[in-house]
PDB file of N, CA and C in Angstrom:
ATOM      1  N   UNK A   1       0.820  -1.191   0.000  1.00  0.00           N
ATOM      2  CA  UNK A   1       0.000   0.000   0.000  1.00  0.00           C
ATOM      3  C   UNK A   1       0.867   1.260   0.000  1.00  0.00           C
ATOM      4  N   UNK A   2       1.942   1.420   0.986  1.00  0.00           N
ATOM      5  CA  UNK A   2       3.053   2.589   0.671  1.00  0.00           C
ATOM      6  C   UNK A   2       3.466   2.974  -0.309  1.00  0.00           C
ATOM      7  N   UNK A   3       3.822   1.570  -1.528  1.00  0.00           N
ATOM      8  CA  UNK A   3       4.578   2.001  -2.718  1.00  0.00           C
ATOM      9  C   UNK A   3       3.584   2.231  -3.838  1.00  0.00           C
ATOM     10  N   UNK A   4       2.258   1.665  -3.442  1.00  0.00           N
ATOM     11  CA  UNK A   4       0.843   2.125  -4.640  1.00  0.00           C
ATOM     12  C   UNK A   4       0.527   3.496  -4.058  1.00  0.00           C
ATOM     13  N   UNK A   5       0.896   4.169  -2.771  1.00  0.00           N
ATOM     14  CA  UNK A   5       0.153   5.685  -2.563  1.00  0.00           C
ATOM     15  C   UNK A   5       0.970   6.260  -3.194  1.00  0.00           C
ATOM     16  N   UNK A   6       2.508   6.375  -2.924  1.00  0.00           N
ATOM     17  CA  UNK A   6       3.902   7.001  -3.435  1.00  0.00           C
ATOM     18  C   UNK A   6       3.929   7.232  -4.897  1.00  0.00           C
ATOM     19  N   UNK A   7       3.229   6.222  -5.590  1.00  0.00           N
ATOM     20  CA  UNK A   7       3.566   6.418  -7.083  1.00  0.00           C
ATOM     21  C   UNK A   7       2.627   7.573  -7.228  1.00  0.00           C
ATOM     22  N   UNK A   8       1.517   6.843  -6.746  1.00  0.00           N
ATOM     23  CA  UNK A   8       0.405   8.529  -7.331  1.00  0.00           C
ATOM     24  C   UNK A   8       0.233   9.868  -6.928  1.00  0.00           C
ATOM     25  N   UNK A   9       1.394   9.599  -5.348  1.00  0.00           N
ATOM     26  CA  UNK A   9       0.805  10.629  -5.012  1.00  0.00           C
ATOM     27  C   UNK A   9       1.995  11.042  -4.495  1.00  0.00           C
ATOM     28  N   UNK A  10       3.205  11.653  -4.562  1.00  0.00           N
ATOM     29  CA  UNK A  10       4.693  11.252  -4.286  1.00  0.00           C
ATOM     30  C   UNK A  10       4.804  12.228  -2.929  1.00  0.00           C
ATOM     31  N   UNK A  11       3.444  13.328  -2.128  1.00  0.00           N
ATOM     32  CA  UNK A  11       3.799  13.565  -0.904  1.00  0.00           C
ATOM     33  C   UNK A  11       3.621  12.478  -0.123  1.00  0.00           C
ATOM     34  N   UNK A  12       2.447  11.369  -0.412  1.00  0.00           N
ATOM     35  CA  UNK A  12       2.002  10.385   0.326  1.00  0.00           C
ATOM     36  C   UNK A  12       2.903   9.338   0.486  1.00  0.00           C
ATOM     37  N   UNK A  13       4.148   9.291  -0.241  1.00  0.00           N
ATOM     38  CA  UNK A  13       5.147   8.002  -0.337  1.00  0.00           C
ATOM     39  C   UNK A  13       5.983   7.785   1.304  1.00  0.00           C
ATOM     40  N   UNK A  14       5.846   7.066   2.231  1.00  0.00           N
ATOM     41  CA  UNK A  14       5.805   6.902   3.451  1.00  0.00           C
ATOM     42  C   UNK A  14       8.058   7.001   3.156  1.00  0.00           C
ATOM     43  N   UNK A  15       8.106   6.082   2.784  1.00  0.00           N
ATOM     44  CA  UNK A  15       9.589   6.260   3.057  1.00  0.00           C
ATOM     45  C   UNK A  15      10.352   7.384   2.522  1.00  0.00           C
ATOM     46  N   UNK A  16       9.758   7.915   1.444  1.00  0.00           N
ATOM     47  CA  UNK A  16      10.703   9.365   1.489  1.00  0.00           C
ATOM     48  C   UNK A  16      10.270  10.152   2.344  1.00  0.00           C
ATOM     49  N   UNK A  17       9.043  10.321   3.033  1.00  0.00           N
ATOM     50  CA  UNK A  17       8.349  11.118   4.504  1.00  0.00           C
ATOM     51  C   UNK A  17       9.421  10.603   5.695  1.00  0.00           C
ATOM     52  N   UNK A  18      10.061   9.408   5.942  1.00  0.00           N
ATOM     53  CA  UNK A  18      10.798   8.882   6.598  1.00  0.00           C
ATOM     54  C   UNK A  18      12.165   9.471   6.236  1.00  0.00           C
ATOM     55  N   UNK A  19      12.747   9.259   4.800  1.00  0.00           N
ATOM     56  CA  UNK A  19      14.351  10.260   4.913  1.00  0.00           C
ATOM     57  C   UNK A  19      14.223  11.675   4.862  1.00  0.00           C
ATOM     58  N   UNK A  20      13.142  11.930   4.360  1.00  0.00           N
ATOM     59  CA  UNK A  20      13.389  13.507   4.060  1.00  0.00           C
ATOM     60  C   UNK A  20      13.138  14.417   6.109  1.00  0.00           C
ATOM     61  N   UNK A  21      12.280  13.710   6.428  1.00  0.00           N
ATOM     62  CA  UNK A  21      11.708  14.063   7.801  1.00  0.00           C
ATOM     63  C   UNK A  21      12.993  13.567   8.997  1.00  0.00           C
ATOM     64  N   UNK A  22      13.171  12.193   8.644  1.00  0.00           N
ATOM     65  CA  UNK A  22      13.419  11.981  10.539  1.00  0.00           C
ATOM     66  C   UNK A  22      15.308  11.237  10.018  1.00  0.00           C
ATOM     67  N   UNK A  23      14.978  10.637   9.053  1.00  0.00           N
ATOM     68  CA  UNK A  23      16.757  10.180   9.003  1.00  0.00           C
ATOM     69  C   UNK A  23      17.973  11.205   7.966  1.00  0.00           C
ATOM     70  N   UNK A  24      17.573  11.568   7.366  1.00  0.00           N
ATOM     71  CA  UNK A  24      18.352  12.936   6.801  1.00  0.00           C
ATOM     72  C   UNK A  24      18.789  13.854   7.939  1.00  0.00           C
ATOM     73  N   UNK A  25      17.743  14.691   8.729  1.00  0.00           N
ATOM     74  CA  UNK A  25      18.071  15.839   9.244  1.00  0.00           C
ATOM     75  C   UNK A  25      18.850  15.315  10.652  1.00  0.00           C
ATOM     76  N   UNK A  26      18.517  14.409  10.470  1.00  0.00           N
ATOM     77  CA  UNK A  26      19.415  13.724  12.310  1.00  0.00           C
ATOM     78  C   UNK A  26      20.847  13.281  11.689  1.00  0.00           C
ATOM     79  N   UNK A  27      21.297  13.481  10.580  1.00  0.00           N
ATOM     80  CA  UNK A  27      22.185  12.567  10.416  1.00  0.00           C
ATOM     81  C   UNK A  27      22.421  10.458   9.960  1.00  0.00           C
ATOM     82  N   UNK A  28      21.475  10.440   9.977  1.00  0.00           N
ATOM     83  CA  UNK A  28      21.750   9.020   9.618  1.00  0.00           C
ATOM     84  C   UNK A  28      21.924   8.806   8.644  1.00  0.00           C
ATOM     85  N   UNK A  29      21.561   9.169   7.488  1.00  0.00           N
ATOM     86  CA  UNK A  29      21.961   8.932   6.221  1.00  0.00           C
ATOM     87  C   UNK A  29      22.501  10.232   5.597  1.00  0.00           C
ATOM     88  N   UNK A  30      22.976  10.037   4.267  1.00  0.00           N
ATOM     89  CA  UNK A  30      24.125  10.910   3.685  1.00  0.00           C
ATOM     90  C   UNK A  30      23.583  10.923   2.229  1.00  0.00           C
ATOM     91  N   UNK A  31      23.180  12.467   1.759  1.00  0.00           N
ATOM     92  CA  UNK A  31      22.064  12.464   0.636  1.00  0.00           C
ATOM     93  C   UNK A  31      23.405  11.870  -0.426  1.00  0.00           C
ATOM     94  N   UNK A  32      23.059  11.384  -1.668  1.00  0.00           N
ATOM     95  CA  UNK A  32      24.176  11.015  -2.778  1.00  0.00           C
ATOM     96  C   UNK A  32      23.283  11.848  -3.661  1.00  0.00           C
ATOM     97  N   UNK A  33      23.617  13.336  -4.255  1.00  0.00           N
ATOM     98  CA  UNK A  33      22.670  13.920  -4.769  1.00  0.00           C
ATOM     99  C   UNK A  33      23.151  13.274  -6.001  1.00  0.00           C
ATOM    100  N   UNK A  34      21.890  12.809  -6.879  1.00  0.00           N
ATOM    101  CA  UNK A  34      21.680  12.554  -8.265  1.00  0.00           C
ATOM    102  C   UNK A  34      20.979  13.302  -9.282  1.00  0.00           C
ATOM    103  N   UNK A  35      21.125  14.259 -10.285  1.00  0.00           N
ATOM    104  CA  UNK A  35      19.921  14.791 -10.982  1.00  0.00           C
ATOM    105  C   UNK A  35      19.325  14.386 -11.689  1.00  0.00           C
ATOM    106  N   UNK A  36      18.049  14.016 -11.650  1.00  0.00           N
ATOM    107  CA  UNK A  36      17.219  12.811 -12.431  1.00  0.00           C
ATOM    108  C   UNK A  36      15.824  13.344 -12.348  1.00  0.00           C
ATOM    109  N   UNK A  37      15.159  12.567 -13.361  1.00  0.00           N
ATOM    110  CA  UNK A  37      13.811  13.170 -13.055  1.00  0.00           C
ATOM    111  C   UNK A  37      12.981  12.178 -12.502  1.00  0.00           C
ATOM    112  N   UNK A  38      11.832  12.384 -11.408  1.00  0.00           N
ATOM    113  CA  UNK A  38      11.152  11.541 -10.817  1.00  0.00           C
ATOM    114  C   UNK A  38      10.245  10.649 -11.396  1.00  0.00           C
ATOM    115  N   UNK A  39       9.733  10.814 -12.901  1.00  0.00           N
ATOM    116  CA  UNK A  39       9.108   9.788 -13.511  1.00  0.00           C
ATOM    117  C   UNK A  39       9.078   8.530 -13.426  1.00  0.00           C
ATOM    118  N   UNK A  40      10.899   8.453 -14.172  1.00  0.00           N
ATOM    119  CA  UNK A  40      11.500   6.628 -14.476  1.00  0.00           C
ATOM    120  C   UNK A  40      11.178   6.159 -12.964  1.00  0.00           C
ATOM    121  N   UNK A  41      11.416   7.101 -11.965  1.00  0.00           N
ATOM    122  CA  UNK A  41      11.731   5.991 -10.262  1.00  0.00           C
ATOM    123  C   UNK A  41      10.192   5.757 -10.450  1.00  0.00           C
ATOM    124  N   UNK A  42       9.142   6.877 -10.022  1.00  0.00           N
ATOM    125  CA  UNK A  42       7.954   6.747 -10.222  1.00  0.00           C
ATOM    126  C   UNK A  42       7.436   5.627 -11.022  1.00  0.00           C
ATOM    127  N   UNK A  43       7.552   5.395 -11.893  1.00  0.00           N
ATOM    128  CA  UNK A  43       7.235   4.145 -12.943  1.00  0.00           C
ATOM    129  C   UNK A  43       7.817   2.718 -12.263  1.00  0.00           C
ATOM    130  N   UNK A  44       9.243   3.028 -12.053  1.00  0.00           N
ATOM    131  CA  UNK A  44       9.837   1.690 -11.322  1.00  0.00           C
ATOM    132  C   UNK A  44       8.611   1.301  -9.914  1.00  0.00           C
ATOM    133  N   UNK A  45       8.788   2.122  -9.358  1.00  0.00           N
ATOM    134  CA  UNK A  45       7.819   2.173  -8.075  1.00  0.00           C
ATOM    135  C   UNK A  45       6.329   1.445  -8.270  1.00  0.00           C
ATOM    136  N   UNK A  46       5.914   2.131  -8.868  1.00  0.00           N
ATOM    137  CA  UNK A  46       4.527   1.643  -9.976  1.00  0.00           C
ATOM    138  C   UNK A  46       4.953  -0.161 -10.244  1.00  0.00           C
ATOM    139  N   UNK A  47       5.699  -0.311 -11.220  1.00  0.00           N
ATOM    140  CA  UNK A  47       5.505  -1.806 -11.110  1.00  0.00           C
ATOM    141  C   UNK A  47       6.299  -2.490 -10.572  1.00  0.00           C
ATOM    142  N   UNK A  48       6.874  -2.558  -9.039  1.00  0.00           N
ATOM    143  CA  UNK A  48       7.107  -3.611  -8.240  1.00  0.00           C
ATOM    144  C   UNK A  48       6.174  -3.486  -7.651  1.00  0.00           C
ATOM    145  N   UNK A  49       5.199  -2.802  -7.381  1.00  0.00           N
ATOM    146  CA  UNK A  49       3.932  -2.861  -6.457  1.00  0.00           C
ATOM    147  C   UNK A  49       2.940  -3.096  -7.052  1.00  0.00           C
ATOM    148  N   UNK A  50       2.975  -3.333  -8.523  1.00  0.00           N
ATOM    149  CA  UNK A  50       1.853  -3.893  -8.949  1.00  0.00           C
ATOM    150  C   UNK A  50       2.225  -5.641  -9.194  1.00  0.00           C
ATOM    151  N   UNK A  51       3.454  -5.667  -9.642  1.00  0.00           N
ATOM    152  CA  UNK A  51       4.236  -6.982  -9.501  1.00  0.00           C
ATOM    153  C   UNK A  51       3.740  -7.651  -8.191  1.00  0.00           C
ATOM    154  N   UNK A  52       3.988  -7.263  -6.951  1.00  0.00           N
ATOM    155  CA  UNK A  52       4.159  -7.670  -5.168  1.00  0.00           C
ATOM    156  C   UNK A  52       2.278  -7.992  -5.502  1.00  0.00           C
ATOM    157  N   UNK A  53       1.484  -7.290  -5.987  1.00  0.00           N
ATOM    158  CA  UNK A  53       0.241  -7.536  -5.671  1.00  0.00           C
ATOM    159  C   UNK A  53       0.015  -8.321  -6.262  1.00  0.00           C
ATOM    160  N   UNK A  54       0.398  -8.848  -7.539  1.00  0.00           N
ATOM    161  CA  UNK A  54      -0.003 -10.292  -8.085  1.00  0.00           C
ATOM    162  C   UNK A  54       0.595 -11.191  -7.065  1.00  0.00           C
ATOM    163  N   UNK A  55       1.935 -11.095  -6.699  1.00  0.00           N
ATOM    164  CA  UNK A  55       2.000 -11.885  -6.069  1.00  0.00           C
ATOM    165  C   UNK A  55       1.658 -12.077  -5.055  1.00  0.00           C
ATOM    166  N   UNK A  56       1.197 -11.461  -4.009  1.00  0.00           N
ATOM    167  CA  UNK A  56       0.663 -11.397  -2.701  1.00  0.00           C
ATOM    168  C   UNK A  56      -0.684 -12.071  -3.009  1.00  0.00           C
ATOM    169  N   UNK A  57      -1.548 -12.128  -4.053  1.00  0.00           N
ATOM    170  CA  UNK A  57      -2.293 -13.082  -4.735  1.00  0.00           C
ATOM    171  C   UNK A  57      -2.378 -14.539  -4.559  1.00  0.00           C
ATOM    172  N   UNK A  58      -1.275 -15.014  -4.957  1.00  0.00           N
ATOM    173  CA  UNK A  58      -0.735 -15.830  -5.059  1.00  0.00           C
ATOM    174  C   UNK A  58      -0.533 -16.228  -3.932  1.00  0.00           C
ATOM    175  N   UNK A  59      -0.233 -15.984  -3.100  1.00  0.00           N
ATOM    176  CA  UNK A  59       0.423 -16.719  -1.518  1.00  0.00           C
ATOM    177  C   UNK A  59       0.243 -17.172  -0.845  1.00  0.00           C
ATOM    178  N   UNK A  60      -1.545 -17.291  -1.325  1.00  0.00           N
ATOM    179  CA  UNK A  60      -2.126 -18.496  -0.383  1.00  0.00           C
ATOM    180  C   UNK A  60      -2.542 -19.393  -1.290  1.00  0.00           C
ATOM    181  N   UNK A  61      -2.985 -19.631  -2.409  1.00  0.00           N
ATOM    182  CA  UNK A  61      -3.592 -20.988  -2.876  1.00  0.00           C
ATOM    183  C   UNK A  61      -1.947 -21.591  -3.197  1.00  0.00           C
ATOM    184  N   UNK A  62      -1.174 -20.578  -3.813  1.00  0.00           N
ATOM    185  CA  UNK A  62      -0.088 -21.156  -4.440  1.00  0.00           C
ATOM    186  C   UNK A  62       1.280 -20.663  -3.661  1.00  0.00           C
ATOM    187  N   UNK A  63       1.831 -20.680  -2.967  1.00  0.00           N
ATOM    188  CA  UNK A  63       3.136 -19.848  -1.892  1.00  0.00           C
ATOM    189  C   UNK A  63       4.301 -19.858  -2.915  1.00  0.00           C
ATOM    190  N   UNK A  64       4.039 -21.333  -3.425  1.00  0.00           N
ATOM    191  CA  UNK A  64       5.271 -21.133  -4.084  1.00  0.00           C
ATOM    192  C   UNK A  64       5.760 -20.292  -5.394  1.00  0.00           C
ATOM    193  N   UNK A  65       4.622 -19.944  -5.960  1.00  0.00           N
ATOM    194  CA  UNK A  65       4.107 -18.738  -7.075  1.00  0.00           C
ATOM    195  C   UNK A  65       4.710 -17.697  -6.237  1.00  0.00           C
ATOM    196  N   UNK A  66       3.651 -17.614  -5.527  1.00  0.00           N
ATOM    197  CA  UNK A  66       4.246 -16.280  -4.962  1.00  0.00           C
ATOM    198  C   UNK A  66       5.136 -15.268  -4.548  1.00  0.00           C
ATOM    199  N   UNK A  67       5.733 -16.252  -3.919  1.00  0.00           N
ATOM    200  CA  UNK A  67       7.542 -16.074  -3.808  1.00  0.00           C
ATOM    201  C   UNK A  67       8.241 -15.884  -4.941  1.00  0.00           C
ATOM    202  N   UNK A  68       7.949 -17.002  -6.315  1.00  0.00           N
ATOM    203  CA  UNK A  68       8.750 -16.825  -6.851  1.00  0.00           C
ATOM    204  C   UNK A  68       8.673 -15.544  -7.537  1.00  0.00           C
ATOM    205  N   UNK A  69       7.262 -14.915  -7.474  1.00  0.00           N
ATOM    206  CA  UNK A  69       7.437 -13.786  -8.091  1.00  0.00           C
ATOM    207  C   UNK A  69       7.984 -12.587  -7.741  1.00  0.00           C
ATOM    208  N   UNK A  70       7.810 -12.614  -6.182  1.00  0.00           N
ATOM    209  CA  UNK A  70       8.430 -11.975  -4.838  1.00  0.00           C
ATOM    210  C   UNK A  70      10.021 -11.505  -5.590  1.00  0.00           C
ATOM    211  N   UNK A  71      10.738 -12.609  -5.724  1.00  0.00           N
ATOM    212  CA  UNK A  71      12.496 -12.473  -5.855  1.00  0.00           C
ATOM    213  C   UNK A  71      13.012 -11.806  -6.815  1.00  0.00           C
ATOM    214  N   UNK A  72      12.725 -11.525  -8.088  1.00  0.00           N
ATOM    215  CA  UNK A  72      12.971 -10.473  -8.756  1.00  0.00           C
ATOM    216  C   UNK A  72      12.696  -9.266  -8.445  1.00  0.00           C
ATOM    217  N   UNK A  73      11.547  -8.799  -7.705  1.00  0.00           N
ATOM    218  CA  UNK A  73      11.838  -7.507  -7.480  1.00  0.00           C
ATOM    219  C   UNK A  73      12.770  -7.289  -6.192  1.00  0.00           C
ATOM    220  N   UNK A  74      12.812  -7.685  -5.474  1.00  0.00           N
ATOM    221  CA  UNK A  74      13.632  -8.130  -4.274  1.00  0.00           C
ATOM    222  C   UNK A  74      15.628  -8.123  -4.806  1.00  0.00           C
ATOM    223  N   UNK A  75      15.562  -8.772  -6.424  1.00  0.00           N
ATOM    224  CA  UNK A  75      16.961  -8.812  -6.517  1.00  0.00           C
ATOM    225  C   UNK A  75      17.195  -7.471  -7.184  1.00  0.00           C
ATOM    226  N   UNK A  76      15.850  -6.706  -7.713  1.00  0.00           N
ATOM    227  CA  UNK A  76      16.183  -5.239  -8.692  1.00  0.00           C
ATOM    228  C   UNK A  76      15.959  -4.218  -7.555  1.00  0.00           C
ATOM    229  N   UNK A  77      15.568  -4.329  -6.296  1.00  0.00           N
ATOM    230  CA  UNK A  77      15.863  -3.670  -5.369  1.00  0.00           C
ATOM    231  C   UNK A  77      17.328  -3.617  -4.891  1.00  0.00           C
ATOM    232  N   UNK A  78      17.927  -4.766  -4.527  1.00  0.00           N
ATOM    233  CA  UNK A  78      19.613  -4.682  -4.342  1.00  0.00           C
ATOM    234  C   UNK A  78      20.206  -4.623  -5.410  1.00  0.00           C
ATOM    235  N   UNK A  79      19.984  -4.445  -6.876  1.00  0.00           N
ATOM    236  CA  UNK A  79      20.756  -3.703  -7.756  1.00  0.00           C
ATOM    237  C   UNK A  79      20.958  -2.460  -7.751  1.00  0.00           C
ATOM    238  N   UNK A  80      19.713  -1.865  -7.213  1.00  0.00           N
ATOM    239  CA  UNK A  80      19.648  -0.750  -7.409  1.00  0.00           C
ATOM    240  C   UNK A  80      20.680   0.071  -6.205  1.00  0.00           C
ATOM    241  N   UNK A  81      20.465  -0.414  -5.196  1.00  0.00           N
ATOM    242  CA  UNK A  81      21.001  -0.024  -3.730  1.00  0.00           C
ATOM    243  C   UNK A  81      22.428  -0.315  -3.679  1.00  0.00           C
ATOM    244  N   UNK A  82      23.016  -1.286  -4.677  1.00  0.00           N
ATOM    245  CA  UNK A  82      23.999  -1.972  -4.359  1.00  0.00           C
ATOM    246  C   UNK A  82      25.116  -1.395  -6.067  1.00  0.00           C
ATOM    247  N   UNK A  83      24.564  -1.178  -6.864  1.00  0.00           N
ATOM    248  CA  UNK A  83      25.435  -0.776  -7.907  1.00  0.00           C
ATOM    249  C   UNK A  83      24.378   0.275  -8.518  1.00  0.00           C
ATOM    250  N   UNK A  84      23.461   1.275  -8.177  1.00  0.00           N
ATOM    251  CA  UNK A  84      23.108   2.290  -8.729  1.00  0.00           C
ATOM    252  C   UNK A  84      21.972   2.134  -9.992  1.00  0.00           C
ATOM    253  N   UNK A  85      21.559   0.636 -10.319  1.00  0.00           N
ATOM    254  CA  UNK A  85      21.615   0.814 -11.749  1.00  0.00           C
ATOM    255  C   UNK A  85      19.558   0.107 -11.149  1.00  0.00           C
ATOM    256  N   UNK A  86      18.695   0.813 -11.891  1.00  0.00           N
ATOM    257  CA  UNK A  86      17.536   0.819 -11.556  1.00  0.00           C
ATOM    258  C   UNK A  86      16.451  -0.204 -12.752  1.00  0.00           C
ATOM    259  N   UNK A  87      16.104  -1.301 -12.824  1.00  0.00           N
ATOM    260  CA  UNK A  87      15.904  -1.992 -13.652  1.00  0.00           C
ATOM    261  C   UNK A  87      14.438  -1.146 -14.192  1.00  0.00           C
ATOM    262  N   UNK A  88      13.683  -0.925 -13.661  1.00  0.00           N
ATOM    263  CA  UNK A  88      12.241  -0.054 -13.655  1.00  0.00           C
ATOM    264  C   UNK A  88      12.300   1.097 -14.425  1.00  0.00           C
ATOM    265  N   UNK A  89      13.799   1.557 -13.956  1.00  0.00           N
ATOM    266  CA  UNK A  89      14.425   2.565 -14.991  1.00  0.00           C
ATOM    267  C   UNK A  89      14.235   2.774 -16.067  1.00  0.00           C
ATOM    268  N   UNK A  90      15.113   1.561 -16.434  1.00  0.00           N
ATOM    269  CA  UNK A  90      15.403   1.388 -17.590  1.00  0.00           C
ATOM    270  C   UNK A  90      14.158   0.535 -18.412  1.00  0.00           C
ATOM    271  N   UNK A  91      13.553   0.004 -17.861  1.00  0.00           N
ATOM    272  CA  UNK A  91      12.277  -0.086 -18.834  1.00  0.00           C
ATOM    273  C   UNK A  91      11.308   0.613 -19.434  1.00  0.00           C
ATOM    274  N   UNK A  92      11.106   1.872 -17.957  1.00  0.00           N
ATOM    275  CA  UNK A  92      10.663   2.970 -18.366  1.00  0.00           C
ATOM    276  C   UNK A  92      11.601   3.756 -19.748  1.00  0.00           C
ATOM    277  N   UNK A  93      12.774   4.090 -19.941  1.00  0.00           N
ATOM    278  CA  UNK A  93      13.327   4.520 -21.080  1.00  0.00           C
ATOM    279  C   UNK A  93      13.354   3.674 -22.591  1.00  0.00           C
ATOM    280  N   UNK A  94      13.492   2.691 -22.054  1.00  0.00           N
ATOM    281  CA  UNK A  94      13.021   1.396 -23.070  1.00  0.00           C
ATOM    282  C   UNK A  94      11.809   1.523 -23.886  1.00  0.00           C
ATOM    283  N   UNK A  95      10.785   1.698 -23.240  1.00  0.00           N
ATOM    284  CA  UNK A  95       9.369   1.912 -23.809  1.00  0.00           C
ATOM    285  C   UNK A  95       9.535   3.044 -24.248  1.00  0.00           C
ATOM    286  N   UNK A  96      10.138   4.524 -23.720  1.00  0.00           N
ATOM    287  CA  UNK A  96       9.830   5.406 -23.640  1.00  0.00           C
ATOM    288  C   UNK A  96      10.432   5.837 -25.369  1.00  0.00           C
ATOM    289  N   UNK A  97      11.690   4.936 -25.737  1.00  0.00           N
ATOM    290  CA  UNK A  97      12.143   5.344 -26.879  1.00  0.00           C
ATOM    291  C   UNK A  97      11.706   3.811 -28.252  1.00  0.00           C
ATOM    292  N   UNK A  98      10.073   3.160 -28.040  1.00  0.00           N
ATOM    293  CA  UNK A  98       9.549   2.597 -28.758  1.00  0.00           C
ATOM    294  C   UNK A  98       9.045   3.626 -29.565  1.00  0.00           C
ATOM    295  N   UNK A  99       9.268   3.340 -31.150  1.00  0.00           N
ATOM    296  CA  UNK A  99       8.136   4.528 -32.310  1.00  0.00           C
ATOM    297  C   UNK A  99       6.970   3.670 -31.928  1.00  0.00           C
ATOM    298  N   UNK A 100       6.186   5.021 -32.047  1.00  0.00           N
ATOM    299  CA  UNK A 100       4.970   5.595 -32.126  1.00  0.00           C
ATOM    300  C   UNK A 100       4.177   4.508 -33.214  1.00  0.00           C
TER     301      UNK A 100
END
C-alpha cells in the first residue's frame, strides 16, 4: 500500500516522509545527490507494487508462485542499492524510446 500511494501521489510516499523528515536531518543517512527526473523511479515504483500484488495473490492458494514472483523484485531492489543501476528505470526509457 506505501509504494501504490507514493507512485500517485509522491507527498504520500511513506519512506521518502521517513528520509526527508526523521533520518536525513538527524544525520543518519548521507544524501548522494543525483539529478534525475522523478518519472523513471515513479514508474519503477509503480511496477514492483503492482508486480508484489499479483504476487501477494498468489500466496495463499499457491506460496510457491508467490515467492517466486516476490524475488525479482527483491533482486532489482539490491541492484539498485547496491550498484546504482535501476531496472524499472530502464524499462521505463526502453518503452519510452519505442516509435509511435
Amino acid at each position: 500500500m506505501v509504494l501504490l500511494l507514493g507512485t500517485f501521489a509522491p507527498q504520500l510516499a511513506l519512506f521518502k516522509q521517513l528520509y526527508f523528515k526523521v533520518l536525513r536531518p538527524r544525520g543518519i543517512v548521507k544524501p548522494r545527490p543525483v539529478q534525475d527526473r522523478p518519472e523513471p523511479h515513479n514508474f519503477a515504483q509503480g511496477m514492483g507494487r503492482s508486480r508484489l500484488a499479483v504476487a501477494s495473490l498468489f500466496l495463499v492458494p499457491l506460496p510457491v508462485v508467490g515467492l517466486a514472483l516476490r524475488s525479482p523484485r527483491r533482486r532489482a531492489g539490491l541492484h539498485k542499492r547496491a550498484f546504482g543501476f535501476c531496472l524499472g528505470c530502464q524499462i521505463y526509457y526502453q518503452l519510452g524510446s519505442l516509435p509511435d
